[in-house]
Protein backbone atom coordinates (compact mmCIF):
# COMPACT_ATOMS: atom_id res chain seq x y z
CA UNK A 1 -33.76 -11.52 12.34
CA UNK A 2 -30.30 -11.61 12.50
CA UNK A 3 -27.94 -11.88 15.52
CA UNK A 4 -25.62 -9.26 16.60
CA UNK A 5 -22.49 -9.88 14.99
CA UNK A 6 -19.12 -10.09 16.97
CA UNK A 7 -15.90 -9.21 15.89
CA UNK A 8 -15.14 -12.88 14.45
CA UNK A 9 -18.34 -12.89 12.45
CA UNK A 10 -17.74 -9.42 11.09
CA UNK A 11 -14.36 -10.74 10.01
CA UNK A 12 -15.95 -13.70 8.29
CA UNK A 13 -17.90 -11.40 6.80
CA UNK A 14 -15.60 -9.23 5.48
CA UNK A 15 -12.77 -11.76 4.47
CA UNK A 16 -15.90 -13.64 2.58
CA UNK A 17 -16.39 -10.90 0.32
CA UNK A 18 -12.57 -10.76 0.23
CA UNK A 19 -12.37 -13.44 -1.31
CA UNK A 20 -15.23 -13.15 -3.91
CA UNK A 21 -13.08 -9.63 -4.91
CA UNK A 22 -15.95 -7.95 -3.79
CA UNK A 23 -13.26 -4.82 -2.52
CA UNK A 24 -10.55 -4.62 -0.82
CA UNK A 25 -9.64 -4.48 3.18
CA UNK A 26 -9.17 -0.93 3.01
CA UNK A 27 -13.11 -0.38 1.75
CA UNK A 28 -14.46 -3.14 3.18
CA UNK A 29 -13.61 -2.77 6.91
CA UNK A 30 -14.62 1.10 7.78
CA UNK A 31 -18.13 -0.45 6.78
CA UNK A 32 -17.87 -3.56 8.80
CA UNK A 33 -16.66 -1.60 12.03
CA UNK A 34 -19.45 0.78 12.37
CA UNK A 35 -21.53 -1.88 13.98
CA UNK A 36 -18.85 -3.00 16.26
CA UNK A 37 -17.42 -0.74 19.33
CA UNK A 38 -13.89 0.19 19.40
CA UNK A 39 -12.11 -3.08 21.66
CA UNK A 40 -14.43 -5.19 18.78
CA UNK A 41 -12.98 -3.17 16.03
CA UNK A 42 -9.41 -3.83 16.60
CA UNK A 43 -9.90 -7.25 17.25
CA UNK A 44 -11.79 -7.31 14.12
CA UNK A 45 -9.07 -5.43 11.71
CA UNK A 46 -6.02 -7.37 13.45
CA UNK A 47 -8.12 -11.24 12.45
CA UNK A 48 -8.60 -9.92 8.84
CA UNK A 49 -5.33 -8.37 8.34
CA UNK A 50 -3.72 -11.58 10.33
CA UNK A 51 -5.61 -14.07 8.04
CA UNK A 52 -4.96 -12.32 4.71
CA UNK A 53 -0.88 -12.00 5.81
CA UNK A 54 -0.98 -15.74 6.02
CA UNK A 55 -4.19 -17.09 3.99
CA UNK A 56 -1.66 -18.93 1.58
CA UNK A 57 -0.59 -21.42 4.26
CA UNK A 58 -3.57 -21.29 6.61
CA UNK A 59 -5.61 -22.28 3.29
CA UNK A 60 -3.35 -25.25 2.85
CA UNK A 61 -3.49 -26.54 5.95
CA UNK A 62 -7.28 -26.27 6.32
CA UNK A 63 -8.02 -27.72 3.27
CA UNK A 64 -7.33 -31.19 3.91
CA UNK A 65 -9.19 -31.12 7.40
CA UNK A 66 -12.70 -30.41 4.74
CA UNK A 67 -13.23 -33.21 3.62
CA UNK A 68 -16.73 -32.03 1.68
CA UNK A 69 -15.96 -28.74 -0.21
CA UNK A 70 -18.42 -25.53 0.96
CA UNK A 71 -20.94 -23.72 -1.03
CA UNK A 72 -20.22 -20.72 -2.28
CA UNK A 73 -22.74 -19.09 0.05
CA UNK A 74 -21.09 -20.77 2.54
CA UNK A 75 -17.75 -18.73 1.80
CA UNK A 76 -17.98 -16.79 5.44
CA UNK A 77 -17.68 -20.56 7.29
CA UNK A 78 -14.91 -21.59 5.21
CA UNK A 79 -13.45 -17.74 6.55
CA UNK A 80 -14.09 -18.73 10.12
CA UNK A 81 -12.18 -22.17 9.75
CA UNK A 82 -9.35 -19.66 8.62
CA UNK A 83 -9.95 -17.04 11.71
CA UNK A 84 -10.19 -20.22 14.16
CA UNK A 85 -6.28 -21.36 12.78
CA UNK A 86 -4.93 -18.04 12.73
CA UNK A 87 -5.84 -17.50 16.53
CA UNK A 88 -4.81 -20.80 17.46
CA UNK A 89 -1.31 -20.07 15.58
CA UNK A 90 -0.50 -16.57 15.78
CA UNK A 91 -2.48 -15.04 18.58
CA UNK A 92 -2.37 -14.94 22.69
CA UNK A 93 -6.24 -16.23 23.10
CA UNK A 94 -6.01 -18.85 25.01
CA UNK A 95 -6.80 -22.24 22.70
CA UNK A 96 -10.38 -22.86 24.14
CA UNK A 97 -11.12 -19.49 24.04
CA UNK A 98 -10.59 -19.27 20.54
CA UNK A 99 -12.28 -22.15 19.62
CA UNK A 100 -15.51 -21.80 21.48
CA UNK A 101 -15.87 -17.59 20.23
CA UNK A 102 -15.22 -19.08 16.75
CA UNK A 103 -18.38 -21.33 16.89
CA UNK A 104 -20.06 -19.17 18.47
CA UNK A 105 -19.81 -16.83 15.73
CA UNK A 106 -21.53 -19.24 13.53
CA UNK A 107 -24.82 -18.65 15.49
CA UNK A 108 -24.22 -15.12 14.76
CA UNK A 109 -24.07 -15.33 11.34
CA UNK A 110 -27.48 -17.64 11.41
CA UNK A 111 -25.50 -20.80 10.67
CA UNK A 112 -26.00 -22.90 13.24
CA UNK A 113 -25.86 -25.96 11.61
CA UNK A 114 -21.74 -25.29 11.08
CA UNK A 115 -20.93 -25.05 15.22
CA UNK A 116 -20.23 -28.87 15.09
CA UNK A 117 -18.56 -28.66 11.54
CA UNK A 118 -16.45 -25.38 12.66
CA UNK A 119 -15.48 -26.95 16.86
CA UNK A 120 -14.53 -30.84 14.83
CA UNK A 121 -12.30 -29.00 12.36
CA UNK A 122 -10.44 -26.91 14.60
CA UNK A 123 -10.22 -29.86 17.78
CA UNK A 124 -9.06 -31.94 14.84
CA UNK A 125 -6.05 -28.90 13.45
CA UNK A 126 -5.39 -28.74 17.49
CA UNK A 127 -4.05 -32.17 16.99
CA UNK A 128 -2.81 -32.33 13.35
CA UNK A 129 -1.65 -28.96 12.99
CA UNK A 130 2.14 -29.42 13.43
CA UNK A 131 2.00 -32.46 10.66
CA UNK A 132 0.36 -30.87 8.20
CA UNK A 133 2.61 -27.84 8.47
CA UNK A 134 5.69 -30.37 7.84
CA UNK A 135 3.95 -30.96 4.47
CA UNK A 136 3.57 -27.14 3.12
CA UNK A 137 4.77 -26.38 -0.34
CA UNK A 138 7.44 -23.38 -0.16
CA UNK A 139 4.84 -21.10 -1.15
CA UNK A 140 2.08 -22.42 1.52
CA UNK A 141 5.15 -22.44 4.21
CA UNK A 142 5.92 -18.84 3.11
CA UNK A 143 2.58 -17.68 3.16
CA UNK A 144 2.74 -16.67 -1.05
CA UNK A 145 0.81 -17.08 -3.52
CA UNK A 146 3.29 -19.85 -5.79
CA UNK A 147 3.29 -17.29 -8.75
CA UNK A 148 4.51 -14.54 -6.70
CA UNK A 149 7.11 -16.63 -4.94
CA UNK A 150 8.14 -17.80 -8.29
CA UNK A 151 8.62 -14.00 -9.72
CA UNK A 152 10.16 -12.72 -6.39
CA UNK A 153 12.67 -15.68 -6.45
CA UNK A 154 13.52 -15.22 -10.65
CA UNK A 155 13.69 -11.49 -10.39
CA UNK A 156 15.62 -11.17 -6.82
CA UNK A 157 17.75 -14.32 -6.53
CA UNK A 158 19.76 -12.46 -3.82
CA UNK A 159 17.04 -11.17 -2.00
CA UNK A 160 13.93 -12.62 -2.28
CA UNK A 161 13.93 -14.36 1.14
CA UNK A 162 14.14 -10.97 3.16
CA UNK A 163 11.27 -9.48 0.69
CA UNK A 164 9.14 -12.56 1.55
CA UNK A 165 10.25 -12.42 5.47
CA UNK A 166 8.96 -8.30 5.19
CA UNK A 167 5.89 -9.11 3.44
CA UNK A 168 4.79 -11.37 6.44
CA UNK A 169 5.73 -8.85 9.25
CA UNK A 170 3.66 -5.59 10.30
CA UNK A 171 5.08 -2.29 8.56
CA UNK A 172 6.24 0.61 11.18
CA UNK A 173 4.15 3.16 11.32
CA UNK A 174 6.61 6.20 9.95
CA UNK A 175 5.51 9.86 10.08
CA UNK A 176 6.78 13.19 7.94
CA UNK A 177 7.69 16.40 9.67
CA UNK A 178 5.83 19.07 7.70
CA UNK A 179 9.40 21.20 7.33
CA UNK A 180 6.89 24.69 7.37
CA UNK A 181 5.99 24.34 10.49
CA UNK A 182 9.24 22.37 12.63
CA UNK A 183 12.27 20.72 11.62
CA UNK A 184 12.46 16.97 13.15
CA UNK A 185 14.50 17.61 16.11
CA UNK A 186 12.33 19.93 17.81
CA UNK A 187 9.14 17.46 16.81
CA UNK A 188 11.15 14.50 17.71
CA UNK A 189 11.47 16.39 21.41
CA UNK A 190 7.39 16.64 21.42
CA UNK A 191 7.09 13.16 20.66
CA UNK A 192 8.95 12.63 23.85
CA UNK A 193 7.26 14.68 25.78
CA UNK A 194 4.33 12.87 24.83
CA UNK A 195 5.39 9.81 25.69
CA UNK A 196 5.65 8.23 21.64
CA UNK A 197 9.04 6.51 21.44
CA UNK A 198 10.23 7.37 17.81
CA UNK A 199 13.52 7.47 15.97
CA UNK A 200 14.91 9.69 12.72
CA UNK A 201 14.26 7.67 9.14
CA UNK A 202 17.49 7.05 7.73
CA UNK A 203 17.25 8.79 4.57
CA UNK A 204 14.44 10.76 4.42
CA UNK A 205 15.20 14.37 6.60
CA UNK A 206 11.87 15.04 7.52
CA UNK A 207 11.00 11.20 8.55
CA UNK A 208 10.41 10.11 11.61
CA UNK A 209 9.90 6.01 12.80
CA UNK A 210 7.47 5.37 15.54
CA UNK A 211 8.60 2.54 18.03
CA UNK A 212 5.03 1.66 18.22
CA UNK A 213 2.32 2.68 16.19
CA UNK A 214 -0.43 4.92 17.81
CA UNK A 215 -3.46 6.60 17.08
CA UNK A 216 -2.76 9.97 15.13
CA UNK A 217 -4.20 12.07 17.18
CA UNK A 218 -1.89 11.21 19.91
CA UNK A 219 0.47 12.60 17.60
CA UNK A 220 1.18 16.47 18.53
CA UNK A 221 0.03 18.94 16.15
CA UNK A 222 -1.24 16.41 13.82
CA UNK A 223 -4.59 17.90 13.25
CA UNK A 224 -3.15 21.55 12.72
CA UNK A 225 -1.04 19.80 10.32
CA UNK A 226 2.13 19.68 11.75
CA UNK A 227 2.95 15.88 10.65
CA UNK A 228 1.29 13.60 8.28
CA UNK A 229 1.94 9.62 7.77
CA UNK A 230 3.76 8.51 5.33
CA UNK A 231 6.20 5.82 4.69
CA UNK A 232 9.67 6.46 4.09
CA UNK A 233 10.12 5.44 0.78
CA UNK A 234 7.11 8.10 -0.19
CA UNK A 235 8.71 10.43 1.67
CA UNK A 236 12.10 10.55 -0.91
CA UNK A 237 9.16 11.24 -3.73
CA UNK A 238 8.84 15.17 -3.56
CA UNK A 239 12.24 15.86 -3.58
CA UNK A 240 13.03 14.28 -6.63
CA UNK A 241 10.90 16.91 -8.70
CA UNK A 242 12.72 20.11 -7.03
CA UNK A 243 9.60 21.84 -6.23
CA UNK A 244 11.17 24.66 -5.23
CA UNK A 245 12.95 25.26 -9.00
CA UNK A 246 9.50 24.71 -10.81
CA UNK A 247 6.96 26.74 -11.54
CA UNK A 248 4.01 24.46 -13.11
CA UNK A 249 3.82 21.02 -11.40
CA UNK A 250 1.20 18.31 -11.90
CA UNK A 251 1.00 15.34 -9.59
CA UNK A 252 -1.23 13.26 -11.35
CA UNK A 253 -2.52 10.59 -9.65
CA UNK A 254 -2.86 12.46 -6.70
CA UNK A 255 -4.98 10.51 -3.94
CA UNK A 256 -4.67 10.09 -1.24
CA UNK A 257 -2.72 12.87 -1.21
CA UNK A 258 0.41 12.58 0.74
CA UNK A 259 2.84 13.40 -2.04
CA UNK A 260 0.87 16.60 -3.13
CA UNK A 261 1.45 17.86 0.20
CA UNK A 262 5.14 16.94 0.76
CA UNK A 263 5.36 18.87 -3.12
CA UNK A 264 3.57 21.90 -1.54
CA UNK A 265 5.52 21.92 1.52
CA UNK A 266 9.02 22.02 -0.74
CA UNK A 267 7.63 24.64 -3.01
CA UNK A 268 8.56 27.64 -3.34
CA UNK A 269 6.48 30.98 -3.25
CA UNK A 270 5.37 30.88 -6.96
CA UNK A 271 5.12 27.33 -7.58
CA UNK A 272 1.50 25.77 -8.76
CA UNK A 273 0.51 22.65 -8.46
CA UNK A 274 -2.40 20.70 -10.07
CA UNK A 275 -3.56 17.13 -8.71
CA UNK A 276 -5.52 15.38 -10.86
CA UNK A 277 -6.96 12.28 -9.63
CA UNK A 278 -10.22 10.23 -11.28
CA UNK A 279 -12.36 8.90 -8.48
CA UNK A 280 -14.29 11.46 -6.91
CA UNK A 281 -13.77 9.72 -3.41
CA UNK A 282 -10.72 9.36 -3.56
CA UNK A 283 -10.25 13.04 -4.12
CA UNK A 284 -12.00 13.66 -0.64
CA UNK A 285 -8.96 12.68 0.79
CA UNK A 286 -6.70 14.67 -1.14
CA UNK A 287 -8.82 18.02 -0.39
CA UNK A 288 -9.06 16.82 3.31
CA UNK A 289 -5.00 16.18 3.59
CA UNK A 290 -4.46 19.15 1.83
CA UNK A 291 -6.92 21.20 4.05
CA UNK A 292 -5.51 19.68 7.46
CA UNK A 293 -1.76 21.06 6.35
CA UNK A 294 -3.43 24.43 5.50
CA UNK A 295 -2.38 23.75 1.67
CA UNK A 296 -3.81 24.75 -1.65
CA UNK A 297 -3.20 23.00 -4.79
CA UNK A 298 -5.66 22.84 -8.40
CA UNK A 299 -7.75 19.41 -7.77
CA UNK A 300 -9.11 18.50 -10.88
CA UNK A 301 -11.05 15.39 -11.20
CA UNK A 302 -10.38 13.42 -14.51
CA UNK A 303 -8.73 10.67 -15.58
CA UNK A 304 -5.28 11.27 -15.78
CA UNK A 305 -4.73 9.36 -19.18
CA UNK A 306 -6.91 11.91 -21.05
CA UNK A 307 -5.53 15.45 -20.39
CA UNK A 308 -7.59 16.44 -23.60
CA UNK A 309 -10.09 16.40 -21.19
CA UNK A 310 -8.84 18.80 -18.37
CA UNK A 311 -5.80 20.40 -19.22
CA UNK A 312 -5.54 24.22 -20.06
CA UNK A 313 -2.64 23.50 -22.08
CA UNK A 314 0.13 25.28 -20.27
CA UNK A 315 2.78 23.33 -20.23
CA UNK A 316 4.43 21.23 -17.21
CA UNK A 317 7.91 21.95 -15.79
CA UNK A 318 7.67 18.85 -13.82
CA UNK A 319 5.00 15.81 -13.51
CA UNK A 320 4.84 13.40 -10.97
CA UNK A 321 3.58 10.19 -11.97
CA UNK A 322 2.60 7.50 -9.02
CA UNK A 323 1.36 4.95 -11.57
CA UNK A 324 -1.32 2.18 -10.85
CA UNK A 325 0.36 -1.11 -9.91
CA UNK A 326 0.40 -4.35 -8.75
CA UNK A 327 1.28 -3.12 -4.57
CA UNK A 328 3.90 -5.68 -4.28
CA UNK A 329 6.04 -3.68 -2.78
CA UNK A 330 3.08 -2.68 0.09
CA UNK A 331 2.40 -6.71 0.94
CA UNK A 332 3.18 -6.04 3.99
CA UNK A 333 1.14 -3.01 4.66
CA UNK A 334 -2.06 -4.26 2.63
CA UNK A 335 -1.89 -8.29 2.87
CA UNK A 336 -5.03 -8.76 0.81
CA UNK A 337 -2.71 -8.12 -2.40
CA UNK A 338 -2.27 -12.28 -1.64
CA UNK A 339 -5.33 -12.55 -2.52
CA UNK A 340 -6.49 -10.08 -4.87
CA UNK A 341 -3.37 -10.13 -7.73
CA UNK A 342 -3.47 -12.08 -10.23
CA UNK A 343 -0.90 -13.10 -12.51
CA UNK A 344 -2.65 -11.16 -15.66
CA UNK A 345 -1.97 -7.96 -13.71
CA UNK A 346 1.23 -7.80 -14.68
CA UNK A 347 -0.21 -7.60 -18.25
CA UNK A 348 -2.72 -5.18 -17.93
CA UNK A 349 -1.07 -2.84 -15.08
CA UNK A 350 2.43 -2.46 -17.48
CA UNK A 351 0.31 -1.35 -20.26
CA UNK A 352 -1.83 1.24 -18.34
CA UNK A 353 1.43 2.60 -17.00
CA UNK A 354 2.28 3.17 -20.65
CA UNK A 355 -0.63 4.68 -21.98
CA UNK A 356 -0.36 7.11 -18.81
CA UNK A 357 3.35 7.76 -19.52
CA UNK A 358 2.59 8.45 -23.70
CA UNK A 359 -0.43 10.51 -22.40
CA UNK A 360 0.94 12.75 -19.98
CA UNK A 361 4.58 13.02 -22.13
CA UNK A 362 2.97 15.73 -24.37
CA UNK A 363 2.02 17.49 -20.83
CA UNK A 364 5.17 18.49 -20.10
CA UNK A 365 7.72 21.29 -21.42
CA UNK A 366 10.96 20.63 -23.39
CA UNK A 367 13.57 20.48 -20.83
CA UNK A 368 11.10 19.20 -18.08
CA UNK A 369 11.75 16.34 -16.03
CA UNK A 370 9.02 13.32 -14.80
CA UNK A 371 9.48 11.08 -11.97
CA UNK A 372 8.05 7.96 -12.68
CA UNK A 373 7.27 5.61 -9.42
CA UNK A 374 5.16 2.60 -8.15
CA UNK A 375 4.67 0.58 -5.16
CA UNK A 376 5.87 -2.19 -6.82
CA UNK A 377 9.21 -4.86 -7.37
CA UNK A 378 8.49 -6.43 -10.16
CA UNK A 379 10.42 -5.68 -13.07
CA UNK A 380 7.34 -5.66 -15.93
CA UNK A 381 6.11 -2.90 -13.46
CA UNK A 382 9.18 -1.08 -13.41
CA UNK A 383 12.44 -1.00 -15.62
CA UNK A 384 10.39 -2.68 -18.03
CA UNK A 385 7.68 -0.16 -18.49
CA UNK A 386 10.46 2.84 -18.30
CA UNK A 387 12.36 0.91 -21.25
CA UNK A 388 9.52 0.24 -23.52
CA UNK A 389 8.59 4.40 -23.23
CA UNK A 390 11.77 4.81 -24.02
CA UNK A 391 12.19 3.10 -27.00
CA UNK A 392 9.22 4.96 -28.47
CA UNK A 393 10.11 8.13 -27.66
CA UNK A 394 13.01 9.72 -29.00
CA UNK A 395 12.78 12.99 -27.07
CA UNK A 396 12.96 11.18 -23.63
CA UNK A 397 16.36 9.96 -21.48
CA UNK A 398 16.82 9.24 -17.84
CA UNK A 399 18.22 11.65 -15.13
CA UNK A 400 20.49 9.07 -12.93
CA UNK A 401 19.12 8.96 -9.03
CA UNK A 402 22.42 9.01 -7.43
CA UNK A 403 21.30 8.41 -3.99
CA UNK A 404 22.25 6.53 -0.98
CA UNK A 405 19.56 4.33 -0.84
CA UNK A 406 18.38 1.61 -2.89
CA UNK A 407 19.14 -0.37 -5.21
CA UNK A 408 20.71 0.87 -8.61
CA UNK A 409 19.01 -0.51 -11.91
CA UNK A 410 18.69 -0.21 -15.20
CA UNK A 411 16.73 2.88 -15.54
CA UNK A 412 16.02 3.81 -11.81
CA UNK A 413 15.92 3.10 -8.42
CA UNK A 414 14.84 0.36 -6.40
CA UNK A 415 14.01 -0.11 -2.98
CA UNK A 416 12.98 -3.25 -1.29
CA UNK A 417 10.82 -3.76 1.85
CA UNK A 418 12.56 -4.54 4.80
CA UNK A 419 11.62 -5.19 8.31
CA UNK A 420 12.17 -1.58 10.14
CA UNK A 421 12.84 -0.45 7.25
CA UNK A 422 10.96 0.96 4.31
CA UNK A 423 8.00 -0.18 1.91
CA UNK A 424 9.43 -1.71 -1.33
CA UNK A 425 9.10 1.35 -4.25
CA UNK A 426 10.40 2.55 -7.43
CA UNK A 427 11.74 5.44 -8.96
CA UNK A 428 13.19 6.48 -12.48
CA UNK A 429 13.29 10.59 -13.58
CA UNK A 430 12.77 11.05 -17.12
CA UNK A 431 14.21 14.35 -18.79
CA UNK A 432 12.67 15.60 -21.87
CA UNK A 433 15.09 16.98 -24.44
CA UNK A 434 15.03 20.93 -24.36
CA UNK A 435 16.55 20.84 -28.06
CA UNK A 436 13.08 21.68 -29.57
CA UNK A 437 12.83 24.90 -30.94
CA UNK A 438 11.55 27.99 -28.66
CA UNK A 439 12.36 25.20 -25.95
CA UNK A 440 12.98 27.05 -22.29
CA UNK A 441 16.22 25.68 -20.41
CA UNK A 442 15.66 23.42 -17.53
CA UNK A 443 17.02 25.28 -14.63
C-alpha cells in the first residue's frame, strides 16, 4: 500500500508527469492537491512552479552529480533531485531541513532504495554547487531553454535581457474593476479598508495592481462580481473592439472567459455577444465567470475554425480573436512553457492562427473590424502571421493602435513582460473593406 504522500512527493509526482507532457501545471496540480491540506498545498504549488521557473539550470547542474542515468519510471527521483536544489537555492528551509524532507519523500513514493542516492547527491551539490554554477551555458545560467534564448536574443536585441529577467520573476497579481458596478477609486478605497495594499495599472482605467497577491475572496465584492483577475495587458483587449458601437460581436476563443466579460461590461444596451470556445471544460469557466459578474452572452461550443458548423450566418460587426500560441509572453506566469514548447510550435501554432484568421474572415461584415492578439513575442506568432493573412486577402488592412503603451511594429502592437509591469501580449486590428456592394458603413 502506498504511503501518504507529502507535499515534496506530490511535487515529484506532478513535475514527473511534467515532464513526460502528460499536462500541464495548471491541470495537473488541482488533482495533486486534493490529497494534501491547505499549508501542504502551497508548499506543493510554490516547489513545482519554483522548479519549472528554473528547471533549465537546476537540470544542468544536477546532471553531472548522476553519474548513472535514471529509468524512465524513475522520472519522479530524478524530480526530487530537482526539488532538493531548488530549496537549497531559492528557498528559506533551512539546508538540513530540506535535505532530510527530500529523502524522506522517497519512502513516500515507495522508493526506498533512492534515500541514499537522493541525501549523496544533494550533500555532494551542498559542496559543489557554487562550481558547477560557474560553468552554466547562458541558457542554463538564465534558466532558458537555448532555443528560446536564441529567438528572444535575434528577435529583441535591445531587450531580451529584461524579457528573460521577467520570465524568471513571479507576475503581480493585477485585478479589473467591473466599471458597472464601481469606478476604481471608490474600489481602490475598499481595498484599503480591507487591508490589500494595491495601486492603479498604468494604462488600463479599470486596473488595479495588488502589492501582494491574496486569495480572491479576500477581495471585496469579488463573488458578487464586482472585480475579476486579469492581467493588464488583457485588460487593454475589450476596448479595442468598441463594444459599445457594435451590435453583433463574437469572441471566439472565449475561455476562460475574462475578455467576454470585460466586452459585456463595455457594451452597450443592444449589443450581443457570442463566445465560442471548443472544449467543453473549458467553457465551464466561461459560463461560471460570466455567471459570477451577473452577465449573459451566446456560449456556443465548437471549434472556432469551422463556423460552418455553428454559425447562424448573421454577420459580425466585430470579432475578437485570442489565437492559440506558444505563451511566451506568460513565462513568467506559467513556467512549465520551459518545458513544454518546442521549437516545431512555432510551425504548427503560426499556421493554426491562419486557418482561424481565413476561417473566421468570412464571419465578419464589410466594414467590420477584428482584433487579432496572443500571449506571445515571437514574431512567427505575431507580425508574421498578420502579414501572411494579409497578403492573401485583398479585402483586409490594419487599423493603427495609436496607444501609449507598447511597442509599435509592423502591423500591431507589442508589449513585453516586465517586472511590475505587464504580461508580454500582442495586438493588431484588422478592418475589412466596406467597398463591397450593399456593404453597411463602419460607424
Amino acid at each position: 500500500m502506498a504511503n501518504t504522500q507529502g507535499p515534496r512527493a506530490a511535487a515529484s509526482t506532478v513535475l514527473a508527469a511534467l515532464t513526460r507532457h502528460h499536462g500541464s501545471l495548471s491541470r495537473l496540480l488541482p488533482r495533486a492537491a486534493q490529497q494534501l491540506d491547505s499549508r501542504d498545498r502551497a508548499l506543493m504549488s510554490e516547489l513545482c512552479y519554483g522548479v519549472c521557473r528554473f528547471y533549465p539550470r537546476l537540470q544542468a547542474l544536477v546532471s553531472p552529480l548522476v553519474k548513472k542515468p535514471l529509468k524512465i519510471k524513475d522520472r519522479d527521483i530524478e524530480c526530487l533531485l530537482l526539488l532538493g536544489c531548488y530549496q537549497l537555492d531559492y528557498m528559506r528551509i533551512p539546508d538540513h531541513a530540506a535535505i532530510s524532507e527530500t529523502v524522506a519523500a522517497a519512502r513516500q513514493l515507495n522508493k526506498p532504495w533512492a534515500t541514499s542516492f537522493i541525501n549523496g547527491v544533494l550533500r555532494q551539490y551542498q559542496r559543489q554547487g557554487a562550481q558547477l554554477a560557474s560553468h552554466l551555458d547562458d541558457a542554463a545560467r538564465l534558466s532558458h531553454p537555448a532555443w528560446l534564448l536564441q529567438k528572444l536574443q535575434q528577435q529583441w536585441p535591445d531587450h531580451w535581457r529584461s524579457i528573460v529577467e521577467a520570465n524568471n520573476h513571479p507576475p503581480p497579481m493585477t485585478i479589473r474593476v467591473n466599471q458597472r458596478r464601481y469606478n476604481r477609486g471608490d474600489y481602490l478605497a475598499q481595498l484599503a479598508e480591507a487591508d490589500i495594499s494595491a495601486i492603479p495599472c498604468l494604462y488600463s482605467p479599470v486596473g488595479i495592481r495588488l502589492e501582494q497577491p491574496c486569495d480572491v475572496d479576500r477581495l471585496p465584492g469579488f463573488r458578487s462580481g464586482a472585480c475579476s483577475v486579469q492581467d493588464e495587458a488583457s485588460q487593454l483587449v475589450a476596448p479595442l473592439l468598441q463594444p459599445s458601437k457594435q451590435h453583433l460581436i463574437l469572441d471566439s476563443c472565449a475561455a476562460p472567459g475574462g475578455k467576454t466579460g470585460h466586452i459585456l461590461e463595455l457594451a452597450g444596451p443592444s449589443t450581443v455577444l457570442d463566445a465560442v470556445e471548443i472544449d467543453k471544460t473549458r467553457m465551464g469557466r466561461v459560463r461560471e465567470n460570466l455567471d459570477r459578474l451577473q452577465m449573459s452572452a451566446r456560449l456556443i461550443q465548437g471549434d472556432a475554425g469551422k463556423p460552418e458548423q455553428w454559425w447562424n450566418g448573421a454577420a459580425y460587426d466585430a470579432i475578437l480573436l485570442d489565437a492559440p500560441c506558444s505563451a511566451s509572453g506568460v513565462i513568467r506566469r506559467h513556467p512549465d512553457i520551459k518545458l513544454l514548447r518546442k521549437p516545431d510550435d512555432l510551425v504548427k501554432l503560426p499556421r493554426l492562427q491562419r486557418e482561424l484568421l481565413d476561417a473566421l474572415w468570412g464571419c465578419l461584415r464589410p466594414g467590420g473590424s477584428l482584433v487579432f492578439t496572443t500571449c506571445s513575442v515571437l514574431e512567427e506568432e505575431n507580425d508574421q502571421t498578420i502579414a501572411s493573412f494579409l497578403a492573401a486577402h485583398q479585402d483586409a488592412g490594419c487599423q493603427a493602435i495609436d496607444q501609449d503603451w507598447g511597442l509599435s511594429t509592423r502591423h500591431g502592437r507589442q508589449l513585453l513582460p516586465a517586472i511590475d509591469g505587464t504580461d508580454g501580449f500582442y495586438f493588431a486590428h484588422l478592418l475589412k473593406e466596406s467597398s463591397a456592394p450593399g456593404a453597411v458603413p463602419q460607424d
